[in-house]
C-alpha atoms as a PDB file:
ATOM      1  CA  UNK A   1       0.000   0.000   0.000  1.00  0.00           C
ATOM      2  CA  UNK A   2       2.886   2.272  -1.114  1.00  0.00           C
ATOM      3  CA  UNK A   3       3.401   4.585  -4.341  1.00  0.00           C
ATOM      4  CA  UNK A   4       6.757   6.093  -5.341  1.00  0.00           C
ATOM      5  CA  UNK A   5       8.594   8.121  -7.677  1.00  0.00           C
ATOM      6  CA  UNK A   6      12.438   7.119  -7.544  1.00  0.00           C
ATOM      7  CA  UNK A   7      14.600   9.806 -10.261  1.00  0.00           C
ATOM      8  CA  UNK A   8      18.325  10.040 -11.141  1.00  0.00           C
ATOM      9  CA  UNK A   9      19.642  12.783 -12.474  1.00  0.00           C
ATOM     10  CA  UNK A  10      23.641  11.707 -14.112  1.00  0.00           C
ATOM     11  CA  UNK A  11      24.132  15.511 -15.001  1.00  0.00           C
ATOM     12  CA  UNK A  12      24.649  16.192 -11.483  1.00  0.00           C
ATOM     13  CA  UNK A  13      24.977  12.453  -9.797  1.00  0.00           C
ATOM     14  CA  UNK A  14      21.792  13.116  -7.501  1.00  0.00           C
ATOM     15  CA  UNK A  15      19.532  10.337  -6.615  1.00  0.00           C
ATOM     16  CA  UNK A  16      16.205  11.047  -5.168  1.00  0.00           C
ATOM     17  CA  UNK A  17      12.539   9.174  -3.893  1.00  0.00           C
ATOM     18  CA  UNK A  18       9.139  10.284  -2.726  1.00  0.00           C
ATOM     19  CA  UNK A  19       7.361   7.839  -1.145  1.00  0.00           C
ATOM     20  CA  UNK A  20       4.189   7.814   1.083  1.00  0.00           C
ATOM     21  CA  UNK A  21       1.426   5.102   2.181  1.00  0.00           C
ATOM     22  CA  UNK A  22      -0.805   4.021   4.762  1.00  0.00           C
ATOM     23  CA  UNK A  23       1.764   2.578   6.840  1.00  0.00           C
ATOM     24  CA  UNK A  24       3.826   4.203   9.229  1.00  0.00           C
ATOM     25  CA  UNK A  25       7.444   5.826   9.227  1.00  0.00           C
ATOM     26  CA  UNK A  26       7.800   4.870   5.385  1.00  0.00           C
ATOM     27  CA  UNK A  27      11.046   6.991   5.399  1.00  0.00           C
ATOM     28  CA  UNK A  28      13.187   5.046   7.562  1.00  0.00           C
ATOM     29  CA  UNK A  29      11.784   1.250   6.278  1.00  0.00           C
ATOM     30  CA  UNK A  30      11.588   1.129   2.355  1.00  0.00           C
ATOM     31  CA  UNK A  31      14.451   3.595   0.864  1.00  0.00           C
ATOM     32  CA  UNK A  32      17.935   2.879   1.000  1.00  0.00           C
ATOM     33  CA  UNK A  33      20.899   4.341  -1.109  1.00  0.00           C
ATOM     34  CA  UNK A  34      24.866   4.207  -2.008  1.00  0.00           C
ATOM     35  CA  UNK A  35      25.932   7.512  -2.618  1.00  0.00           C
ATOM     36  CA  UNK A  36      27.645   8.246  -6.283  1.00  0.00           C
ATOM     37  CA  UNK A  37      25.990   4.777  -7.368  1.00  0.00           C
ATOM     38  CA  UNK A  38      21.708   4.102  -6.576  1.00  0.00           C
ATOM     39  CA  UNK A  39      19.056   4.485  -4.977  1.00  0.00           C
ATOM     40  CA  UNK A  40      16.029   2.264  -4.124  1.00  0.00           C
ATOM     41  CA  UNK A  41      13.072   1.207  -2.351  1.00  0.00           C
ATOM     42  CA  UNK A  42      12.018  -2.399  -1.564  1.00  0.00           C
ATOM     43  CA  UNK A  43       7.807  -2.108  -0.599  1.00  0.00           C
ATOM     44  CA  UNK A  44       4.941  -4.086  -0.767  1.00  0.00           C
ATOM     45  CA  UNK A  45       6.184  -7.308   1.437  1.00  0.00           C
ATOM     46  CA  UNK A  46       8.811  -5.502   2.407  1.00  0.00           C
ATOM     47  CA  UNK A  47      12.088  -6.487   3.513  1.00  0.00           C
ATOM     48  CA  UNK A  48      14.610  -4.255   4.494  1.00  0.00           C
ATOM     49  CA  UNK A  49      17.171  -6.683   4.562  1.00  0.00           C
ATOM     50  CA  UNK A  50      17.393  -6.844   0.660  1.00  0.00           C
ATOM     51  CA  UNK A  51      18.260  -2.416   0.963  1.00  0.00           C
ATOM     52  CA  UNK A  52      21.760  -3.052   2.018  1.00  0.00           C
ATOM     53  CA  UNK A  53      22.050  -6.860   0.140  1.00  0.00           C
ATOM     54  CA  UNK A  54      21.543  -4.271  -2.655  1.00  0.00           C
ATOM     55  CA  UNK A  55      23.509  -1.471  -2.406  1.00  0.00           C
ATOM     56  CA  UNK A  56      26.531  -3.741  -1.574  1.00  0.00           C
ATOM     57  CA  UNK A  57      26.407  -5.388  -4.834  1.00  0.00           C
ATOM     58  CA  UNK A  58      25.818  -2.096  -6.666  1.00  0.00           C
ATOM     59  CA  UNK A  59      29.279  -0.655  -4.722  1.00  0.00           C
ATOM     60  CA  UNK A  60      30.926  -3.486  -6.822  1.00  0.00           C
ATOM     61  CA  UNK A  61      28.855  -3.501  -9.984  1.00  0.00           C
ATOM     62  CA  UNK A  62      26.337  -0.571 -10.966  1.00  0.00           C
ATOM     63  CA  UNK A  63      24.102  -2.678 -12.307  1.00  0.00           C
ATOM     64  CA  UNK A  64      20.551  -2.611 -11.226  1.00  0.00           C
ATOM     65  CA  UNK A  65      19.265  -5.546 -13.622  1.00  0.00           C
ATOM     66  CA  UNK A  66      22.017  -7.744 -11.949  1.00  0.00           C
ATOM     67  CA  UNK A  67      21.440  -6.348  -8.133  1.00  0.00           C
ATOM     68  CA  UNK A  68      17.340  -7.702  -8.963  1.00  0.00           C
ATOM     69  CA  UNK A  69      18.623 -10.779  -9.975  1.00  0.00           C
ATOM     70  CA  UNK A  70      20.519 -11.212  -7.333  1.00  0.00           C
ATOM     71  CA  UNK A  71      17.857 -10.334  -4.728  1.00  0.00           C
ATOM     72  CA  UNK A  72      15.460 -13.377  -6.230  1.00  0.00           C
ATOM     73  CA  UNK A  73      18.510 -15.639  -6.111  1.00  0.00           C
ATOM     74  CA  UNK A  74      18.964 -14.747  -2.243  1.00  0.00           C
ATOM     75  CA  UNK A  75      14.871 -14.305  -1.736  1.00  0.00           C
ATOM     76  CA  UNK A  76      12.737 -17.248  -1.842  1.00  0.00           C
ATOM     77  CA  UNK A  77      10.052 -14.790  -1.034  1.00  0.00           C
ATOM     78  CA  UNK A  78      10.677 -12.661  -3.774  1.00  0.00           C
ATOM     79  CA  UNK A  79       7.683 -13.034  -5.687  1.00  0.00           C
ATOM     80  CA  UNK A  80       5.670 -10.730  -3.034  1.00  0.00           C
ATOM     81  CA  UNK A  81       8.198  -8.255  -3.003  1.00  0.00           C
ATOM     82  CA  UNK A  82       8.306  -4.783  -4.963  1.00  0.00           C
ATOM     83  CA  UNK A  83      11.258  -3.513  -5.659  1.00  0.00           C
ATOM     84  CA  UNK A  84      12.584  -0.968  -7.710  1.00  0.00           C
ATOM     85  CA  UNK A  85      16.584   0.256  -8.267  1.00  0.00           C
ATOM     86  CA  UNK A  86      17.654   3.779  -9.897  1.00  0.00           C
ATOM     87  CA  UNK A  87      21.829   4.195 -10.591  1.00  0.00           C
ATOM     88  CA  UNK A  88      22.884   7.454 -11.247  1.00  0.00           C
ATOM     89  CA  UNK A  89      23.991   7.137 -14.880  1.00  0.00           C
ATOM     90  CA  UNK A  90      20.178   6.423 -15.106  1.00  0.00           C
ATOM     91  CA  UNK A  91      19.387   3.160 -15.836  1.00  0.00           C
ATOM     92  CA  UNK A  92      16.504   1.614 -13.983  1.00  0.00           C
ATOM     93  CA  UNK A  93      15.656  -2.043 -12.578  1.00  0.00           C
ATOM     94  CA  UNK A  94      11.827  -3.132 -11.420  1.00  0.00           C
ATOM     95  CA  UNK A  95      10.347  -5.623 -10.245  1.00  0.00           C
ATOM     96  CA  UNK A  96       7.098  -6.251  -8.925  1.00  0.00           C
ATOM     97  CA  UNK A  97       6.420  -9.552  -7.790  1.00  0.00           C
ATOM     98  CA  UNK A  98       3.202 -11.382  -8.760  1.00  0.00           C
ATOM     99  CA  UNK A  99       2.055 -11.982  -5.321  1.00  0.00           C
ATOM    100  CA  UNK A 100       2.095  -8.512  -4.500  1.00  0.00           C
ATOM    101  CA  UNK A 101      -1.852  -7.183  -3.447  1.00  0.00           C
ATOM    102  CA  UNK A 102      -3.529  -5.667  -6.245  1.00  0.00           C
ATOM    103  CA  UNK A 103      -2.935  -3.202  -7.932  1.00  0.00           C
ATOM    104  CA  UNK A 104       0.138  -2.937  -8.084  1.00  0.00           C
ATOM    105  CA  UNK A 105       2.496  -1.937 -10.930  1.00  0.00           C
ATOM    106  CA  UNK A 106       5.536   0.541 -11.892  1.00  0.00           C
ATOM    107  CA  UNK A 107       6.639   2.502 -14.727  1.00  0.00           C
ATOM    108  CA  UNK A 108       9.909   3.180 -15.866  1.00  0.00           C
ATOM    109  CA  UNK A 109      11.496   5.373 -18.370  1.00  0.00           C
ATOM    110  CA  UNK A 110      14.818   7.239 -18.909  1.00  0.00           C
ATOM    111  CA  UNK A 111      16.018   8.252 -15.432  1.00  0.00           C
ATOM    112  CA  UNK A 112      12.833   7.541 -13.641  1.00  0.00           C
ATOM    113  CA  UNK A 113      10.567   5.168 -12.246  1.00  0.00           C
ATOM    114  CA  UNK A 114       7.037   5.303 -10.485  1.00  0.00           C
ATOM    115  CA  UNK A 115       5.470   2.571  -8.946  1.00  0.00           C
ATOM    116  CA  UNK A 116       2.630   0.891  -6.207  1.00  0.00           C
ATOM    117  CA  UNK A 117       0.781  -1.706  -4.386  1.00  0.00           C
ATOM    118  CA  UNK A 118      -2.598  -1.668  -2.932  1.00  0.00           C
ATOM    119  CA  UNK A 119      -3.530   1.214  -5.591  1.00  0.00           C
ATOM    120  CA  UNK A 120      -6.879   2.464  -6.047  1.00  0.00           C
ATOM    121  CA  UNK A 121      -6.081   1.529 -10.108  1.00  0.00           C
ATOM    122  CA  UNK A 122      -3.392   2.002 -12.513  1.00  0.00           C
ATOM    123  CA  UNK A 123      -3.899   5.690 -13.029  1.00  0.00           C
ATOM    124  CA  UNK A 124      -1.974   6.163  -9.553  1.00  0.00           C
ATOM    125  CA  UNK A 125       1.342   5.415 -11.524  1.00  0.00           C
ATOM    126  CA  UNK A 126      -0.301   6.798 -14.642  1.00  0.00           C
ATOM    127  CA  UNK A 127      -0.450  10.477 -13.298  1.00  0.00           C
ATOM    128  CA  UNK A 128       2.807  10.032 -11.638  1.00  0.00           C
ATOM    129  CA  UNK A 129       4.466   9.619 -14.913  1.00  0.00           C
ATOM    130  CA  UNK A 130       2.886  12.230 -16.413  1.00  0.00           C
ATOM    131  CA  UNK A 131       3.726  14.808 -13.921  1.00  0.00           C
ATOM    132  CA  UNK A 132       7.531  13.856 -13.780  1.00  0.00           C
ATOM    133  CA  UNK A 133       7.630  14.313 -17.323  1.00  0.00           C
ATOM    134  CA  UNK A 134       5.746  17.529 -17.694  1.00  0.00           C
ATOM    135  CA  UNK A 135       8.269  18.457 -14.736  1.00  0.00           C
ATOM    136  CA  UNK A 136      11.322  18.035 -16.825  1.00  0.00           C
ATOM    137  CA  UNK A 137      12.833  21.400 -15.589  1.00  0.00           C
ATOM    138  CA  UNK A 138      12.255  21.444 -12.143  1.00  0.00           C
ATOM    139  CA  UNK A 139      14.538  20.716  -9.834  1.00  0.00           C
ATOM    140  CA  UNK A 140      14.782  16.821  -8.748  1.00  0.00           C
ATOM    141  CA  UNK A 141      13.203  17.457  -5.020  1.00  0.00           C
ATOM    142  CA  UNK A 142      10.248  19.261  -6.730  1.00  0.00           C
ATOM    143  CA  UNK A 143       9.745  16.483  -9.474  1.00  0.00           C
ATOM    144  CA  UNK A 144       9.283  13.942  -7.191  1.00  0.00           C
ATOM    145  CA  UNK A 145       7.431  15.519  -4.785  1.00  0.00           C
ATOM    146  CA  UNK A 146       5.091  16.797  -7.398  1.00  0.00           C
ATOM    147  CA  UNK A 147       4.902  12.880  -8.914  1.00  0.00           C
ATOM    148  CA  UNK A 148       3.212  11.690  -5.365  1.00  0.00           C
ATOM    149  CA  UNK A 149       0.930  14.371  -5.147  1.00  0.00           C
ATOM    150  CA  UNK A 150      -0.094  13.607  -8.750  1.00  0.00           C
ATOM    151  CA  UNK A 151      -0.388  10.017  -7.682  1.00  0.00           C
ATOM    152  CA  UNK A 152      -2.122  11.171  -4.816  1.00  0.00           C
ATOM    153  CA  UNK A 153      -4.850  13.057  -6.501  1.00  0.00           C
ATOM    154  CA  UNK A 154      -5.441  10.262  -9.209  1.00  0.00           C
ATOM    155  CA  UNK A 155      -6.553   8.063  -6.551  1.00  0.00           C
ATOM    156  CA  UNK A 156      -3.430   6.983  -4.272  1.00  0.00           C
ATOM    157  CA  UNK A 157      -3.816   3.679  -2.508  1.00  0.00           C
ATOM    158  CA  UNK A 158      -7.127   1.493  -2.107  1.00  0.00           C
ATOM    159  CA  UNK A 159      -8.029  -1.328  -0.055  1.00  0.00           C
ATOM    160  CA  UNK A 160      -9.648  -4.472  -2.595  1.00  0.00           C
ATOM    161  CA  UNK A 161     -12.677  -3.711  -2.021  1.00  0.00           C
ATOM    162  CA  UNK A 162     -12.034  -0.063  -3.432  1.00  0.00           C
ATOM    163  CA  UNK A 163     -12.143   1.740   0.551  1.00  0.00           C
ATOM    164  CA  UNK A 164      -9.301   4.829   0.163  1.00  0.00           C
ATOM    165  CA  UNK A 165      -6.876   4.674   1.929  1.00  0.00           C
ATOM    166  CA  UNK A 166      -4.797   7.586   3.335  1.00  0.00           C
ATOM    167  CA  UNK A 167      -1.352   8.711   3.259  1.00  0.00           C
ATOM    168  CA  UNK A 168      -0.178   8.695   6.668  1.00  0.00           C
ATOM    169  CA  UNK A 169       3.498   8.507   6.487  1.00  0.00           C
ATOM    170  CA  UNK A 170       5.834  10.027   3.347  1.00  0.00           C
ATOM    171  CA  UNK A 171       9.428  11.493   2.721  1.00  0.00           C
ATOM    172  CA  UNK A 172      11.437  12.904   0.507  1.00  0.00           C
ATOM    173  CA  UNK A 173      14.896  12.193   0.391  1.00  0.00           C
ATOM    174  CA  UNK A 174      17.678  13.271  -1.904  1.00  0.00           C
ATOM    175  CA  UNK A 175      21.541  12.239  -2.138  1.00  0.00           C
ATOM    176  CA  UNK A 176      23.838  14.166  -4.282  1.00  0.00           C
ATOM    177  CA  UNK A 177      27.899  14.074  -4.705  1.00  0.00           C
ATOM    178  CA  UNK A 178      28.289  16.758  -1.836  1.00  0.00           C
ATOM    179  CA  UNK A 179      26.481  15.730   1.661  1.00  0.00           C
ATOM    180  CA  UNK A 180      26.329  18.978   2.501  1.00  0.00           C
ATOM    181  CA  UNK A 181      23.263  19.209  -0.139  1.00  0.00           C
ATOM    182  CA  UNK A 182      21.299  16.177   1.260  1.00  0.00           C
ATOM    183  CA  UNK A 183      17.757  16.399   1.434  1.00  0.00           C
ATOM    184  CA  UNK A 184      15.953  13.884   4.148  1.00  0.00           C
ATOM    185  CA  UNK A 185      12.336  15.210   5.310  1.00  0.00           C
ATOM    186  CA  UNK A 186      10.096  12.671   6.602  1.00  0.00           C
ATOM    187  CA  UNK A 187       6.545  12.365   8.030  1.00  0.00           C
ATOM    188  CA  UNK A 188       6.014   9.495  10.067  1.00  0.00           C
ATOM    189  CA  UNK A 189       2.763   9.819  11.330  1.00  0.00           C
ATOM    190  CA  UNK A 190      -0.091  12.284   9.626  1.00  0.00           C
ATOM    191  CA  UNK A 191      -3.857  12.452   8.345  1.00  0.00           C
ATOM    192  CA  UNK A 192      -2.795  13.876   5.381  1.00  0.00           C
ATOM    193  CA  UNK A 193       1.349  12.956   4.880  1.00  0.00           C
ATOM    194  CA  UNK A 194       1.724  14.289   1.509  1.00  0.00           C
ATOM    195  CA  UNK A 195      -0.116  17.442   2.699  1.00  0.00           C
ATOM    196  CA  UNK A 196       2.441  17.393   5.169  1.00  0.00           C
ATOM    197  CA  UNK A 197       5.158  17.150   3.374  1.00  0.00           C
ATOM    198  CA  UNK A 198       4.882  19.663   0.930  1.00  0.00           C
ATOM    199  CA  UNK A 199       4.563  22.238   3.580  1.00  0.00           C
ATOM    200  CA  UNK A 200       7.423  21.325   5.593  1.00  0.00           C
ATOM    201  CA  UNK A 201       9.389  21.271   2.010  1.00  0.00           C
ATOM    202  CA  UNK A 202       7.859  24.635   1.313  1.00  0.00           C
ATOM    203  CA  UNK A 203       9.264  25.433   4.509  1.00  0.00           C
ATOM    204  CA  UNK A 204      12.582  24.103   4.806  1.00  0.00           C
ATOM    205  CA  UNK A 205      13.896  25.126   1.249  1.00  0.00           C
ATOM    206  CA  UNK A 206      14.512  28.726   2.975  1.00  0.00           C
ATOM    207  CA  UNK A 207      16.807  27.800   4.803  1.00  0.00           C
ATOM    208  CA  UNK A 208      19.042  25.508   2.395  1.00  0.00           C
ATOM    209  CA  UNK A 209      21.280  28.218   1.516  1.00  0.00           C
ATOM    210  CA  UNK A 210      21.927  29.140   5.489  1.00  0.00           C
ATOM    211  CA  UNK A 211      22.542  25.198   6.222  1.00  0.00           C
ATOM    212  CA  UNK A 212      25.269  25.309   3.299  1.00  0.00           C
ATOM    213  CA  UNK A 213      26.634  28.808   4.700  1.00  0.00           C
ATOM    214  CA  UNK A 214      27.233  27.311   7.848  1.00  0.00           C
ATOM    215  CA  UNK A 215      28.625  23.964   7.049  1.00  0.00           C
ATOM    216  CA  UNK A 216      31.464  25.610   4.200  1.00  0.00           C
ATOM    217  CA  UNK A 217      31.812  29.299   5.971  1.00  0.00           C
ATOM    218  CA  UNK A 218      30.706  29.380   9.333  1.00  0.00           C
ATOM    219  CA  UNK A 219      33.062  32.554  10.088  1.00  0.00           C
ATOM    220  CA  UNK A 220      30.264  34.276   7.417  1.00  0.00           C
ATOM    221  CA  UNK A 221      27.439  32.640   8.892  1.00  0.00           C
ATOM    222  CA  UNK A 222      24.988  34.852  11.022  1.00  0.00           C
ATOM    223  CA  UNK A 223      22.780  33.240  14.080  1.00  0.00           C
ATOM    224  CA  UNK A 224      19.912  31.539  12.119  1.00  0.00           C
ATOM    225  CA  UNK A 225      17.602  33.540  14.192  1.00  0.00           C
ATOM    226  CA  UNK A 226      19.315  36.683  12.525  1.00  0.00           C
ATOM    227  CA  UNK A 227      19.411  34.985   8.984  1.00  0.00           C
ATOM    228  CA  UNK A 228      15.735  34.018   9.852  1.00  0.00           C
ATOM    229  CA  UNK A 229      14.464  37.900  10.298  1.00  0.00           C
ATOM    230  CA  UNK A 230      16.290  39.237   6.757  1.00  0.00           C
ATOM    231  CA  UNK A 231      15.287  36.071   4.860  1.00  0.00           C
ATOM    232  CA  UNK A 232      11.981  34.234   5.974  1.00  0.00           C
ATOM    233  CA  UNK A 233      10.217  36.708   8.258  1.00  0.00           C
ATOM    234  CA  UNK A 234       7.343  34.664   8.634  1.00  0.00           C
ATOM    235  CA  UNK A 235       9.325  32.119  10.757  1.00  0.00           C
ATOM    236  CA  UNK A 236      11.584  33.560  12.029  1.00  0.00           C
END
């Protein structure tokens, strides 16, 4: 009962996912990444065991078609997992088991993926798709969070008997060459998570420039209660 859009971008070697479902604390359980090499999320049955199975074979070998074949090879319950591998020259690797609970599907193209279980329907991923690719210019955080709010609005997540099912955990998470520029905003627990998330993203891409001040000058770097007056007086 998860949907997620998982992007690469090789121009600038960031790796990114928005994710959100029903469950709780998505953030910390599906996602996992290698810096420099992929990113993915294992959902549905998931197992977080197969995140770091996975990025240790991708250290070795960037290959996301090999790191799924691997993962079946090592998972004899692989056929109810979803998972679904990004590297950052942007190829892209999915799988979504048969036994996973309907519906459930992904898309991939050129840098991208989007994908779900427990959907209220195929235009979940549909709209996702759409919106990353009418996103093309936008800036990688944006794109994906603008690909689960698409996915939201299309219908999200559904139990089988076609009873919606809410958001109630989500994050956004980005990893680019310098650490410095990470992005890692979760919502664990929320009526509306994706609602939630997009105003603590509104919120907290103020104050990117003073976190990046501070970690590379901090002789130039102000109190962030100053920096907070001359550049985001409604928070400060």
């Amino acid at each position: 009962m998860t949907f997620t859009a998982l992007g690469a971008c090789p121009g600038t070697g960031r790796l990114g996912i928005g994710i959100t479902t029903y469950s709780l604390g998505v953030g910390g359980y599906c996602p996992f990444f290698e810096r420099g090499v992929a990113a993915l999320s294992t959902q549905a049955f998931a197992n977080p065991a197969l995140g770091p199975l996975a990025t240790a074979a991708l250290r070795e070998t960037p290959d996301p078609q090999g790191a799924l074949r691997l993962l079946a090879a090592q998972d004899p319950d692989f056929e109810w997992r979803q998972v679904v591998i990004a590297a950052a020259d942007g190829r892209v690797a999915a799988h979504t088991g048969p036994r996973t609970r309907p519906w459930s599907g992904h898309i991939t193209g050129e840098g991208f993926a989007v994908f779900g279980n427990v959907l209220a329907g195929e235009a979940t991923v549909q709209a996702m798709a759409a919106t990353w690719r009418e996103r093309a210019g936008d800036d990688l955080s944006e794109r994906l969070l603008a690909a689960i709010e698409a996915g939201r609005d299309a219908g999200g997540q559904a139990s089988p008997d076609g009873t919606p099912l809410p958001e109630r955990s989500a994050a956004l998470i980005v990893r680019g060459a310098d650490i410095v520029e990470d992005i890692d905003l979760r919502v664990d627990l929320h009526d509306d998570a994706v609602g939630e998330l997009r105003r603590l993203w509104e919120a907290y891409r103020k104050y990117l420039p003073y976190y990046a001040l501070r970690a590379r000058s901090p002789a130039e770097t102000p109190p962030q209660d100053v920096w907070a007056r001359q550049n985001d007086p409604g928070n400060a």
